[in-house]
C-alpha atoms as a PDB file:
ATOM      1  CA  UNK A   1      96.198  68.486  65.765  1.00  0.00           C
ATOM      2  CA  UNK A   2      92.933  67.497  66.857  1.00  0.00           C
ATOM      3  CA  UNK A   3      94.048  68.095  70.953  1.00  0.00           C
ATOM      4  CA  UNK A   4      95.316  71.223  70.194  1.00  0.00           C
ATOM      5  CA  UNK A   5      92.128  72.269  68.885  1.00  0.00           C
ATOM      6  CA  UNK A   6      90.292  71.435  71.294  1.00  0.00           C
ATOM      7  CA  UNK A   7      92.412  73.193  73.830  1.00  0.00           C
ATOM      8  CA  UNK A   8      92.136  76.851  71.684  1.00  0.00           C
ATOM      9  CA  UNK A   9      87.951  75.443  71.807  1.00  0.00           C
ATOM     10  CA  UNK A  10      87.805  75.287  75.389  1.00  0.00           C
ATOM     11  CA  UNK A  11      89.689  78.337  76.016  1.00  0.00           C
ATOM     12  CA  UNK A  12      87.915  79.858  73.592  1.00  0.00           C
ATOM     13  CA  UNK A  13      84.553  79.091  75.669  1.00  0.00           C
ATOM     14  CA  UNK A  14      86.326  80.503  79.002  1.00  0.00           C
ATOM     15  CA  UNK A  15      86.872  83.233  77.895  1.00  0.00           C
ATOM     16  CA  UNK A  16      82.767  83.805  76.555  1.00  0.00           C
ATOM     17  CA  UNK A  17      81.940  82.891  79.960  1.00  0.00           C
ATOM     18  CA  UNK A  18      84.127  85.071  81.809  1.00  0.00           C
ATOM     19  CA  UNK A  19      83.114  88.116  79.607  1.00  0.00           C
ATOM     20  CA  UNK A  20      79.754  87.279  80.357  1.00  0.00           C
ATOM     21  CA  UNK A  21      79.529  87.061  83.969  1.00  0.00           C
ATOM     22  CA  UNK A  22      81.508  90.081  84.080  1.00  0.00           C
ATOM     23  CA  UNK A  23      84.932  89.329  84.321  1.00  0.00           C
ATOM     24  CA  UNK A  24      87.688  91.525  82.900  1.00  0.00           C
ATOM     25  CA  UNK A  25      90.548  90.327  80.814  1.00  0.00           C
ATOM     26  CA  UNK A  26      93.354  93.214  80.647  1.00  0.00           C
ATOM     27  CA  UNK A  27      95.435  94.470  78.435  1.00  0.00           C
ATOM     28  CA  UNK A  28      99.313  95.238  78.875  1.00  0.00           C
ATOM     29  CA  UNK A  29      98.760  99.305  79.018  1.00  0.00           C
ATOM     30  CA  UNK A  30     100.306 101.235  81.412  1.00  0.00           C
ATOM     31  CA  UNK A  31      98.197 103.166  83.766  1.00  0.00           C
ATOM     32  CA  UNK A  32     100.051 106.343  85.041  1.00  0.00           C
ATOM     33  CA  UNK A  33     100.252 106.404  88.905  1.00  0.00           C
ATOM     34  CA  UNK A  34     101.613 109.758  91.044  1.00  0.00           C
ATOM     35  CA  UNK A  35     104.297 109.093  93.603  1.00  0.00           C
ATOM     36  CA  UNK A  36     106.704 110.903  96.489  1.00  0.00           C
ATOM     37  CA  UNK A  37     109.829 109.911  95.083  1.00  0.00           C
ATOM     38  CA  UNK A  38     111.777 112.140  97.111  1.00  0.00           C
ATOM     39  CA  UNK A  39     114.389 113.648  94.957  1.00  0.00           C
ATOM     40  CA  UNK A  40     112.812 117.120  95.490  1.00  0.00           C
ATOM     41  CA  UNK A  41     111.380 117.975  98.632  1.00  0.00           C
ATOM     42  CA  UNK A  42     110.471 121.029  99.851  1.00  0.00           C
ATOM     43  CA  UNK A  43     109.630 121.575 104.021  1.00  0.00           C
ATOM     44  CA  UNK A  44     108.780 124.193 106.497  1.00  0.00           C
ATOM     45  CA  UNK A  45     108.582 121.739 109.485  1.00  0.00           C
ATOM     46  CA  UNK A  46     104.296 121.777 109.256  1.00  0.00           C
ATOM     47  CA  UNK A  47     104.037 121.596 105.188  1.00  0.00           C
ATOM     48  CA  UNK A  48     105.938 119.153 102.774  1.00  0.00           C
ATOM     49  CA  UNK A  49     106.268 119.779  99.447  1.00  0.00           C
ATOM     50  CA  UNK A  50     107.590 116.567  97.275  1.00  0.00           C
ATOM     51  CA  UNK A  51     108.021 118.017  93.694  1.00  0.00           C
ATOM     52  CA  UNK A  52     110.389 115.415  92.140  1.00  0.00           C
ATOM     53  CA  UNK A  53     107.554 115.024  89.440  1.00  0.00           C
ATOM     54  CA  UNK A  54     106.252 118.363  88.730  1.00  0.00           C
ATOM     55  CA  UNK A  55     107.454 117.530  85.016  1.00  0.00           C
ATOM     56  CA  UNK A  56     104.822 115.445  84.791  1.00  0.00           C
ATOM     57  CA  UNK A  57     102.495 118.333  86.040  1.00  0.00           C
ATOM     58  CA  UNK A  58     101.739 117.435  89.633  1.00  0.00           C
ATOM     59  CA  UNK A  59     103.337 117.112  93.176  1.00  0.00           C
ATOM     60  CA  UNK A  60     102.894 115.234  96.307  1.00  0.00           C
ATOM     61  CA  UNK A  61     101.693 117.365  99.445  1.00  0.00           C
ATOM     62  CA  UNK A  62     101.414 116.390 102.998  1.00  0.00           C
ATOM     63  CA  UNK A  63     101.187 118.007 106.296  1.00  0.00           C
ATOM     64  CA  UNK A  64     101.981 116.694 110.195  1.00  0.00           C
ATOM     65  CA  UNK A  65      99.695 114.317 111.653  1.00  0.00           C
ATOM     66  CA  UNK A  66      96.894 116.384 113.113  1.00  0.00           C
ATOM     67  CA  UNK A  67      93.230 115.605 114.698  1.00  0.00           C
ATOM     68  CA  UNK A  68      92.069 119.295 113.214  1.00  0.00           C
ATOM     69  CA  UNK A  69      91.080 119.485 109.878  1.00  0.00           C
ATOM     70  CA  UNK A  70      93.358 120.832 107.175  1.00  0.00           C
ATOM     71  CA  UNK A  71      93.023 122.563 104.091  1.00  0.00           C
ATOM     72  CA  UNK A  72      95.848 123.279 101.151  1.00  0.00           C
ATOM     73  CA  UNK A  73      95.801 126.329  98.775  1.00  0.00           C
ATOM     74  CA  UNK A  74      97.666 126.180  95.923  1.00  0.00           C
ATOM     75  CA  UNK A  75      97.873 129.684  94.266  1.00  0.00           C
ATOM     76  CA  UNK A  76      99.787 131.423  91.023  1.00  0.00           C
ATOM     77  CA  UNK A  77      99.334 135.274  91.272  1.00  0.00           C
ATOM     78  CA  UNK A  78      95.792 136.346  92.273  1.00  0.00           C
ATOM     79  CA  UNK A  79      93.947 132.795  91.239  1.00  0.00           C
ATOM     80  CA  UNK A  80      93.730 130.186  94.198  1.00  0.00           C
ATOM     81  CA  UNK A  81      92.564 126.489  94.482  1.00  0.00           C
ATOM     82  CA  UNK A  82      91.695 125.163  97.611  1.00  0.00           C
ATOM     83  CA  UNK A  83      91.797 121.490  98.868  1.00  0.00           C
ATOM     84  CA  UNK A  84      90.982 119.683 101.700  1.00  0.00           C
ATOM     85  CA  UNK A  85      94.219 117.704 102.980  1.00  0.00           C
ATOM     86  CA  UNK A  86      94.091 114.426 105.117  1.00  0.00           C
ATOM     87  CA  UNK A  87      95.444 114.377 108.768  1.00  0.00           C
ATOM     88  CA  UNK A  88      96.992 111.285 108.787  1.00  0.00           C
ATOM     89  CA  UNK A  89     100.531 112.705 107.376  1.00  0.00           C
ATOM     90  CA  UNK A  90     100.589 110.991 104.424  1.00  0.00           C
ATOM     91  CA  UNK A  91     100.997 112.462 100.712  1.00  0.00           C
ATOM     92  CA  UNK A  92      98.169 113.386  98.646  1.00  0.00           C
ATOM     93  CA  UNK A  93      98.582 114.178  95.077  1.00  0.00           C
ATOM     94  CA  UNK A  94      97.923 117.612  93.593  1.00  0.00           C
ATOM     95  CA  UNK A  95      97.854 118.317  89.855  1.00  0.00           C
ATOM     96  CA  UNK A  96      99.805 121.903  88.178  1.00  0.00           C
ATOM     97  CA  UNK A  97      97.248 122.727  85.877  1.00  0.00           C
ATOM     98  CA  UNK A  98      98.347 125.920  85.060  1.00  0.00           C
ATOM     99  CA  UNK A  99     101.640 124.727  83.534  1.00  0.00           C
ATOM    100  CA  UNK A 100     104.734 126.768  83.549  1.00  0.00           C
ATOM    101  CA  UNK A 101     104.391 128.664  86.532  1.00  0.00           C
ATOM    102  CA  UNK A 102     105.619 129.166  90.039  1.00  0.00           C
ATOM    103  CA  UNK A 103     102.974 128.137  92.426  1.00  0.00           C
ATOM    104  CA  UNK A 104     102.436 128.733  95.891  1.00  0.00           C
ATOM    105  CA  UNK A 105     101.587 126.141  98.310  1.00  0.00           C
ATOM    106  CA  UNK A 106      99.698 127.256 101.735  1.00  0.00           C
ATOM    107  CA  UNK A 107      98.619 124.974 104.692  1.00  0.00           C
ATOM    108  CA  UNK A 108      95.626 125.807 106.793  1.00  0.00           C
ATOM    109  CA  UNK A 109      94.770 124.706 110.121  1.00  0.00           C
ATOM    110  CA  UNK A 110      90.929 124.464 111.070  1.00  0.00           C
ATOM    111  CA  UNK A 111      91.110 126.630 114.857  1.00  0.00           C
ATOM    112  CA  UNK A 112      87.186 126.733 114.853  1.00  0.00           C
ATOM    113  CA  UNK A 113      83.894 126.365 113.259  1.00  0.00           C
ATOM    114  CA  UNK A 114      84.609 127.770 109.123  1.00  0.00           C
ATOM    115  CA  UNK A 115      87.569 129.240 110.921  1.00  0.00           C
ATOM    116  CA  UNK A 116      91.257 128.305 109.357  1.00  0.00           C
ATOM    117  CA  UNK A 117      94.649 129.916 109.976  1.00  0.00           C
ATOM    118  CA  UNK A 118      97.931 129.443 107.675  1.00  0.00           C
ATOM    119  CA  UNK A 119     100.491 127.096 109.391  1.00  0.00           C
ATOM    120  CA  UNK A 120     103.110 126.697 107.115  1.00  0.00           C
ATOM    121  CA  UNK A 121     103.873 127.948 103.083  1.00  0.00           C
ATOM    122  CA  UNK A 122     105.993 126.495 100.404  1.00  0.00           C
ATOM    123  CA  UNK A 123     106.868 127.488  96.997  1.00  0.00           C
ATOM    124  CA  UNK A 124     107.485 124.848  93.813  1.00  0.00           C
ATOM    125  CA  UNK A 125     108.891 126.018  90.458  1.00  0.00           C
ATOM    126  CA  UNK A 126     108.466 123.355  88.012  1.00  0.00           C
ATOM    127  CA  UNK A 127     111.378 122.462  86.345  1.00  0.00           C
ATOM    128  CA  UNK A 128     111.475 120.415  82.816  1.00  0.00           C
ATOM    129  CA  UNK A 129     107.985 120.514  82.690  1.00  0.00           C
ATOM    130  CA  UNK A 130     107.380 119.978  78.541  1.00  0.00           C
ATOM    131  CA  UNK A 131     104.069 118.877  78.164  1.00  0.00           C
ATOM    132  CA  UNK A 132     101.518 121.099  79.979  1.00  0.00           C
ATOM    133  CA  UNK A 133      98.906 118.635  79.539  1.00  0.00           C
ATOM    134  CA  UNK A 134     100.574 115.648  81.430  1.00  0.00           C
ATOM    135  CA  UNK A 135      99.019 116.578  84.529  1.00  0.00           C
ATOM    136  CA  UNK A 136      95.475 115.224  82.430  1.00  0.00           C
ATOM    137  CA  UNK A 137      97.008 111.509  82.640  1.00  0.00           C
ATOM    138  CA  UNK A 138      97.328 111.154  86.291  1.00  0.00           C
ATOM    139  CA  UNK A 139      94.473 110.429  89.318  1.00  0.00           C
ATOM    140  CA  UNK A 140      94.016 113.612  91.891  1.00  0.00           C
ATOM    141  CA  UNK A 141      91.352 114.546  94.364  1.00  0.00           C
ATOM    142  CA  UNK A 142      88.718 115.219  91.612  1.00  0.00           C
ATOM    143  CA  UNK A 143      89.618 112.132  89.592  1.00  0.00           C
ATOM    144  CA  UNK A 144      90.411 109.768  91.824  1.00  0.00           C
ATOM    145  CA  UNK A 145      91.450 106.363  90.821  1.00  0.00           C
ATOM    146  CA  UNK A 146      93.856 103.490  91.205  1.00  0.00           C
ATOM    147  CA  UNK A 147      94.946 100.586  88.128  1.00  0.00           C
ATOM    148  CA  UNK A 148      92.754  98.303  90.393  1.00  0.00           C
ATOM    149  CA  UNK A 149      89.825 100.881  90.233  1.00  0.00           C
ATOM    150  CA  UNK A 150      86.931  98.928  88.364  1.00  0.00           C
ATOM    151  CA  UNK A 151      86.416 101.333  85.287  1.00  0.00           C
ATOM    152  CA  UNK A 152      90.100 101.233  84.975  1.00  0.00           C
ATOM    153  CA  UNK A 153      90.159  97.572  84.688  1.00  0.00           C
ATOM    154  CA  UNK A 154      87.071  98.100  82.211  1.00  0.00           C
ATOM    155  CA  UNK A 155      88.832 100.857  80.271  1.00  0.00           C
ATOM    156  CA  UNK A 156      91.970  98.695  80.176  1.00  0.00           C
ATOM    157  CA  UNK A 157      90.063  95.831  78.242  1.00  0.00           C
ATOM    158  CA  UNK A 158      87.530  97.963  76.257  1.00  0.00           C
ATOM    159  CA  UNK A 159      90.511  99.584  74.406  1.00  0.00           C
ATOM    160  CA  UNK A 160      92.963  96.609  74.066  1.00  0.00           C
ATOM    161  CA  UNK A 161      95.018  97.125  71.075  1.00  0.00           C
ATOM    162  CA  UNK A 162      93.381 100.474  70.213  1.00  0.00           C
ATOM    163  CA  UNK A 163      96.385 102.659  69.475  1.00  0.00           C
ATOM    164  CA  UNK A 164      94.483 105.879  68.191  1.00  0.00           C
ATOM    165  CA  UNK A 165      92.915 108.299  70.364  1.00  0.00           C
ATOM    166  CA  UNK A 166      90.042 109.031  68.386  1.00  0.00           C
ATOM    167  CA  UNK A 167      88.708 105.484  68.666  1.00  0.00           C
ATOM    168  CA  UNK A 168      89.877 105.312  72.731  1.00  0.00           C
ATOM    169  CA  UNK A 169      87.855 108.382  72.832  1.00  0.00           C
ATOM    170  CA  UNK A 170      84.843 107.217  71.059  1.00  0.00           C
ATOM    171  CA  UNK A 171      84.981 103.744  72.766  1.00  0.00           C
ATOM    172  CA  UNK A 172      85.123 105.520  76.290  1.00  0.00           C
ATOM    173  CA  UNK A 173      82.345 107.837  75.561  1.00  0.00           C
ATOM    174  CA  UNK A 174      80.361 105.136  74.074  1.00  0.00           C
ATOM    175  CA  UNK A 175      80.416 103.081  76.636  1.00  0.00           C
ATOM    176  CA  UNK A 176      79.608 105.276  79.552  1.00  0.00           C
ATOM    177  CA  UNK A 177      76.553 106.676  77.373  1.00  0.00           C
ATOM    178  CA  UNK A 178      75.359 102.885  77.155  1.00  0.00           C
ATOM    179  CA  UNK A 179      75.913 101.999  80.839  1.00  0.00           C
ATOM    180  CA  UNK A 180      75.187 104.977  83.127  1.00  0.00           C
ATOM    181  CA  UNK A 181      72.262 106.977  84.108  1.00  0.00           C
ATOM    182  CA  UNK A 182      71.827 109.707  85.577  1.00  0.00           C
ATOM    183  CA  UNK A 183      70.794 109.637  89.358  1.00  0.00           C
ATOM    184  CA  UNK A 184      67.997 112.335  89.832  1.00  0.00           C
ATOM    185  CA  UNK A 185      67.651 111.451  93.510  1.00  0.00           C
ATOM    186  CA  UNK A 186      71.546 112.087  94.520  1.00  0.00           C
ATOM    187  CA  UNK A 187      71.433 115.526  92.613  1.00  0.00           C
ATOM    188  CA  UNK A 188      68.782 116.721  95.366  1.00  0.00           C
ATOM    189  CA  UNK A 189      70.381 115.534  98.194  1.00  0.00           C
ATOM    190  CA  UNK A 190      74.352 115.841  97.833  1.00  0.00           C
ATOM    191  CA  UNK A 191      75.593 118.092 100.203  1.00  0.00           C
ATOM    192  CA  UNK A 192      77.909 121.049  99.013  1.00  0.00           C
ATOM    193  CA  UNK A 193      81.713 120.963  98.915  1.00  0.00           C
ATOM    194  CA  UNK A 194      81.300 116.798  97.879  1.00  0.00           C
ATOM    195  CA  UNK A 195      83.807 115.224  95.594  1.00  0.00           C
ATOM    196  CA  UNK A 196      82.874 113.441  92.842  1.00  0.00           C
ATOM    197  CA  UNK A 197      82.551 109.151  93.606  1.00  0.00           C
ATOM    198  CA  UNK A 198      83.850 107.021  90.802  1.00  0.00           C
ATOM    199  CA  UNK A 199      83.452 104.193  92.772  1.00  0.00           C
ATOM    200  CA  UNK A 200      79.713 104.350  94.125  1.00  0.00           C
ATOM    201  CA  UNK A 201      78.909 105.615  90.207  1.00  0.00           C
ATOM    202  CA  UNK A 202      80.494 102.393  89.040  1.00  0.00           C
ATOM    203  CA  UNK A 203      78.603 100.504  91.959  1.00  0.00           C
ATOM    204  CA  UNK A 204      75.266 102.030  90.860  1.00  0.00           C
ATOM    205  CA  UNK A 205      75.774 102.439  87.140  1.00  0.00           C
ATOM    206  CA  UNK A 206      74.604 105.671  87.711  1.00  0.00           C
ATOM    207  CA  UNK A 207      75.807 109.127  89.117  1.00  0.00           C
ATOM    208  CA  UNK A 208      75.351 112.917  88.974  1.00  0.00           C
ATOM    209  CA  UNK A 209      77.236 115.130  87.076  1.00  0.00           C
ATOM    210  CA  UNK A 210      80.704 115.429  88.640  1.00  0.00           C
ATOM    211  CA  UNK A 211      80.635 111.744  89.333  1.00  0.00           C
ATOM    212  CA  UNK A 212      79.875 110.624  85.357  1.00  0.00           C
ATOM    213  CA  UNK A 213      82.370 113.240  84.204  1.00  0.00           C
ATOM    214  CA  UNK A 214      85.002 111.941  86.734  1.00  0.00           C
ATOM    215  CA  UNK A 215      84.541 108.448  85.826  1.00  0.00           C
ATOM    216  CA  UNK A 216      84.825 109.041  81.912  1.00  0.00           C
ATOM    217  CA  UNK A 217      87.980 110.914  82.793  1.00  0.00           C
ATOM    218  CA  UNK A 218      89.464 108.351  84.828  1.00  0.00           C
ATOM    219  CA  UNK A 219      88.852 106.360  81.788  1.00  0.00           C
ATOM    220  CA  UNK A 220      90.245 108.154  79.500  1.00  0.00           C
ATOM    221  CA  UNK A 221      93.314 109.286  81.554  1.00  0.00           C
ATOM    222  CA  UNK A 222      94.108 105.639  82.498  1.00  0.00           C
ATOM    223  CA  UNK A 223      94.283 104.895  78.291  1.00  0.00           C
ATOM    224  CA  UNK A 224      96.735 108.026  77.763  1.00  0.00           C
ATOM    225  CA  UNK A 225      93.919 110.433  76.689  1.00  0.00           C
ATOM    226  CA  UNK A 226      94.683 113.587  78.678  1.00  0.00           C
ATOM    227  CA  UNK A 227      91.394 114.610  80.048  1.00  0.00           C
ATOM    228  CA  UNK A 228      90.353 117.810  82.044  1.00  0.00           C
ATOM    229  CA  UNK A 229      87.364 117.085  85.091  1.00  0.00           C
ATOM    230  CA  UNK A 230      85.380 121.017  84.454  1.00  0.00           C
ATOM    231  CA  UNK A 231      83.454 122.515  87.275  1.00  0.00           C
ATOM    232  CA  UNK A 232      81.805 125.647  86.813  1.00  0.00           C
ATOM    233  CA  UNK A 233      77.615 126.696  85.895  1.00  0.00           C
ATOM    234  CA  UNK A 234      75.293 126.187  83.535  1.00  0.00           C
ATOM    235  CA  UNK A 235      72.479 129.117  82.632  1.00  0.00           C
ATOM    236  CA  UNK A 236      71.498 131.216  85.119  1.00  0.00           C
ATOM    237  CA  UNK A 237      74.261 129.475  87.616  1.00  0.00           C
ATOM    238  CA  UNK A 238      73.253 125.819  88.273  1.00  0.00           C
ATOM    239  CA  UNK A 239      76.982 124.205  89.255  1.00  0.00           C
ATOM    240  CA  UNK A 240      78.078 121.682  86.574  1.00  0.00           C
ATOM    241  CA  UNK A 241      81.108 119.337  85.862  1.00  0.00           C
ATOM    242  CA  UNK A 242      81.738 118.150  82.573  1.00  0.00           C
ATOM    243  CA  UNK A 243      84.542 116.557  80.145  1.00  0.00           C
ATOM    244  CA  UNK A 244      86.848 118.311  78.144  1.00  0.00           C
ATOM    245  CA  UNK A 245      89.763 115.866  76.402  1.00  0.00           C
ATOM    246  CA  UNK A 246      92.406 116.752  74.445  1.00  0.00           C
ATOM    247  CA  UNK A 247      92.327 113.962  70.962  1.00  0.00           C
ATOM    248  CA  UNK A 248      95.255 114.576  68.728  1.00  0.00           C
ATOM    249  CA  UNK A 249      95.961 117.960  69.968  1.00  0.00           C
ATOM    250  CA  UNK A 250      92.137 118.817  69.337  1.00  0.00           C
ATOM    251  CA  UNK A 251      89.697 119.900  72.213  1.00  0.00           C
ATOM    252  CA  UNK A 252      86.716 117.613  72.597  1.00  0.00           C
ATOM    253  CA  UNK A 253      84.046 118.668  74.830  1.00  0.00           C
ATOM    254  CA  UNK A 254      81.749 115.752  76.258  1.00  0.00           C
ATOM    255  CA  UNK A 255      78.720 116.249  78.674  1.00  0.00           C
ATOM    256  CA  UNK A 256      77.507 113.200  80.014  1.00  0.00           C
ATOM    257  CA  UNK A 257      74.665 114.335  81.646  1.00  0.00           C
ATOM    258  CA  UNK A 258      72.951 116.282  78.742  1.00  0.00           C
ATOM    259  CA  UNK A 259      73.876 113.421  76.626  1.00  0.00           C
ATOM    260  CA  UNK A 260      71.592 111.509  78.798  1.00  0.00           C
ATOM    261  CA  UNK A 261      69.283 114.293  78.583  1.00  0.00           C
ATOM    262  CA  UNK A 262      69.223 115.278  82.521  1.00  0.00           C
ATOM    263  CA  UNK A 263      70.519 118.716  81.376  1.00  0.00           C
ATOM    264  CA  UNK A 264      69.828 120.926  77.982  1.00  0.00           C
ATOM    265  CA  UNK A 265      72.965 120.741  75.112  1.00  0.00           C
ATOM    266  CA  UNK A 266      72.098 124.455  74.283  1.00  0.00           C
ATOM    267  CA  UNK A 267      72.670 125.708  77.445  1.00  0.00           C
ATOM    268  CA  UNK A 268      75.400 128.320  78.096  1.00  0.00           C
ATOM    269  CA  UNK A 269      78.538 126.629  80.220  1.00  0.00           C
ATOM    270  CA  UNK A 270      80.613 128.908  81.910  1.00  0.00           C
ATOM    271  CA  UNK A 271      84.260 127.432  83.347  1.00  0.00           C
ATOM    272  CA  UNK A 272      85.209 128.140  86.714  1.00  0.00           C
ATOM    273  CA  UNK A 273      87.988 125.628  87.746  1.00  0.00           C
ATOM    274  CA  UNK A 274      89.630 122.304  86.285  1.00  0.00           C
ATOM    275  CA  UNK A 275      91.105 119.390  87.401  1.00  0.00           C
END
C-alpha cells in the first residue's frame, strides 16, 4: 500500500513538472487529416482532381511538376477562388465551402510577369456530401495545420475530456485571449497576397489578424468545432480575417484582434471570402 502510493506521488510530481516546463500531455481525440485516397480521380493529363472525399467537403488537387508558378481556381457559377498551387506535383488540399454544388476546377500556368494562362480544367460534383459544414474540421491553405502542429498538441490537452462544444469553444477562445498579442510591427510590413502563419504566431505568441484567427481555428477544428477562417474589410475597407464557429448549430463570431483591442468591436465587418 504504502509503495503504491508513492508511485501515484511521484508520478503525480512528473506530471507538475512536465506541465510546467511546457510539456504537453494528450488526449485520445482524433484530429481530422485530408488525404488522396484515390477512389475518385479526375485528370486532364496537366490537372488532377482526387475527389474520393468531397463528402467530407474538400478534395485533393495537384498539377505536373513544373519550375513556373501555378495557380488553381476553383469556381461555382460566376463566384471564383483562387489559389496558389505548389510545383512539386504533389496534392494540396482544397476545401468545398459552398456545399452542394458542382465546382469547377481550373489550372493556370504563370507565362510571364502577373501573366497566367489556363492549362488544364476539371469538374467535381460532390456526391454524399451530408454535412455542409465538414469542410470546417479539416486543415487547408488558410488553416494550415498537422496533429503534430504545436497548438494542436495544446488544443488536444486543453480540452481533454471536454465533450461539449460550448466549453471547447470557450476554453479555445480563452486561451488564445490569455496567450497572444497582437503584433503591430508585422501588420505594417506583411506583404500582400501572404497566408496566414500558425506556426511563427505560435513561435512568437503573437500574430496579426489572419494569423490569430487561423490559429484559433486550427484549434477549434482539430477538437471537432467546425470553424470558418473570414477574410474580408473592416470600415472604410481595411482587410480583416476573423472567426466565425458553428457551437451546437449556433453561429459564434470571435475577433481576436479587437478582443485584444488592436481593432474597434463596433466597427462594420463586411465578408468577402471563407475558408
Amino acid at each position: 500500500m504504502f509503495a503504491g502510493k508513492t508511485v501515484k506521488h511521484s508520478i503525480g510530481i512528473l506530471i507538475a513538472l512536465l506541465l510546467a516546463f511546457g510539456v504537453v500531455l494528450f488526449s485520445s481525440a482524433e484530429v481530422l487529416m485530408p488525404e488522396a485516397s484515390g477512389k475518385q480521380v479526375k485528370s486532364d493529363g496537366n490537372l488532377t482532381v482526387d475527389s474520393s472525399n468531397s463528402a467530407d467537403g474538400y478534395i485533393m488537387v495537384k498539377a505536373k511538376k513544373d519550375k513556373k508558378r501555378l495557380k488553381v481556381r476553383i469556381s461555382i457559377g460566376g463566384s471564383a477562388l483562387n489559389y496558389d498551387l505548389n510545383g512539386e506535383g504533389e496534392f494540396e488540399v482544397f476545401p468545398l465551402q459552398f456545399g452542394r454544388v458542382n465546382y469547377t476546377v481550373t489550372l493556370y500556368r504563370n507565362v510571364e510577369g502577373k501573366k497566367y494562362k489556363p492549362k488544364g480544367q476539371v469538374t467535381v460534383s460532390p456526391k454524399g456530401m451530408e454535412d455542409e459544414l465538414r469542410c470546417f474540421l479539416y486543415p487547408n491553405q488558410y488553416v494550415n495545420y498537422t496533429a503534430d502542429t504545436e497548438c494542436v498538441k495544446v488544443a488536444t490537452d486543453l480540452c481533454s475530456g471536454m465533450t461539449s462544444q460550448p466549453d471547447i469553444y470557450k476554453a479555445v477562445c480563452d486561451y488564445v485571449l490569455k496567450n497572444f498579442s497582437y503584433d503591430f510591427i508585422k501588420s505594417v510590413t506583411v506583404q500582400s497576397g501572404q497566408l496566414p502563419d500558425i506556426d511563427y504566431c505560435w513561435e512568437k505568441k503573437m500574430g496579426i489578424c489572419q494569423d490569430l484567427s487561423a490559429l484559433t481555428c486550427a484549434m477549434l477544428r482539430s477538437q471537432g468545432v467546425p470553424a470558418r477562417l473570414m477574410i474580408g474589410t473592416l470600415g472604410s475597407g481595411t482587410p480583416h480575417a476573423w472567426v466565425l464557429a458553428v457551437v451546437n448549430g449556433e453561429d459564434k463570431f470571435f475577433d481576436p484582434t479587437a478582443e485584444l483591442n488592436a481593432s474597434s468591436k463596433t466597427d462594420t465587418y463586411t465578408t468577402e471570402r471563407w475558408y
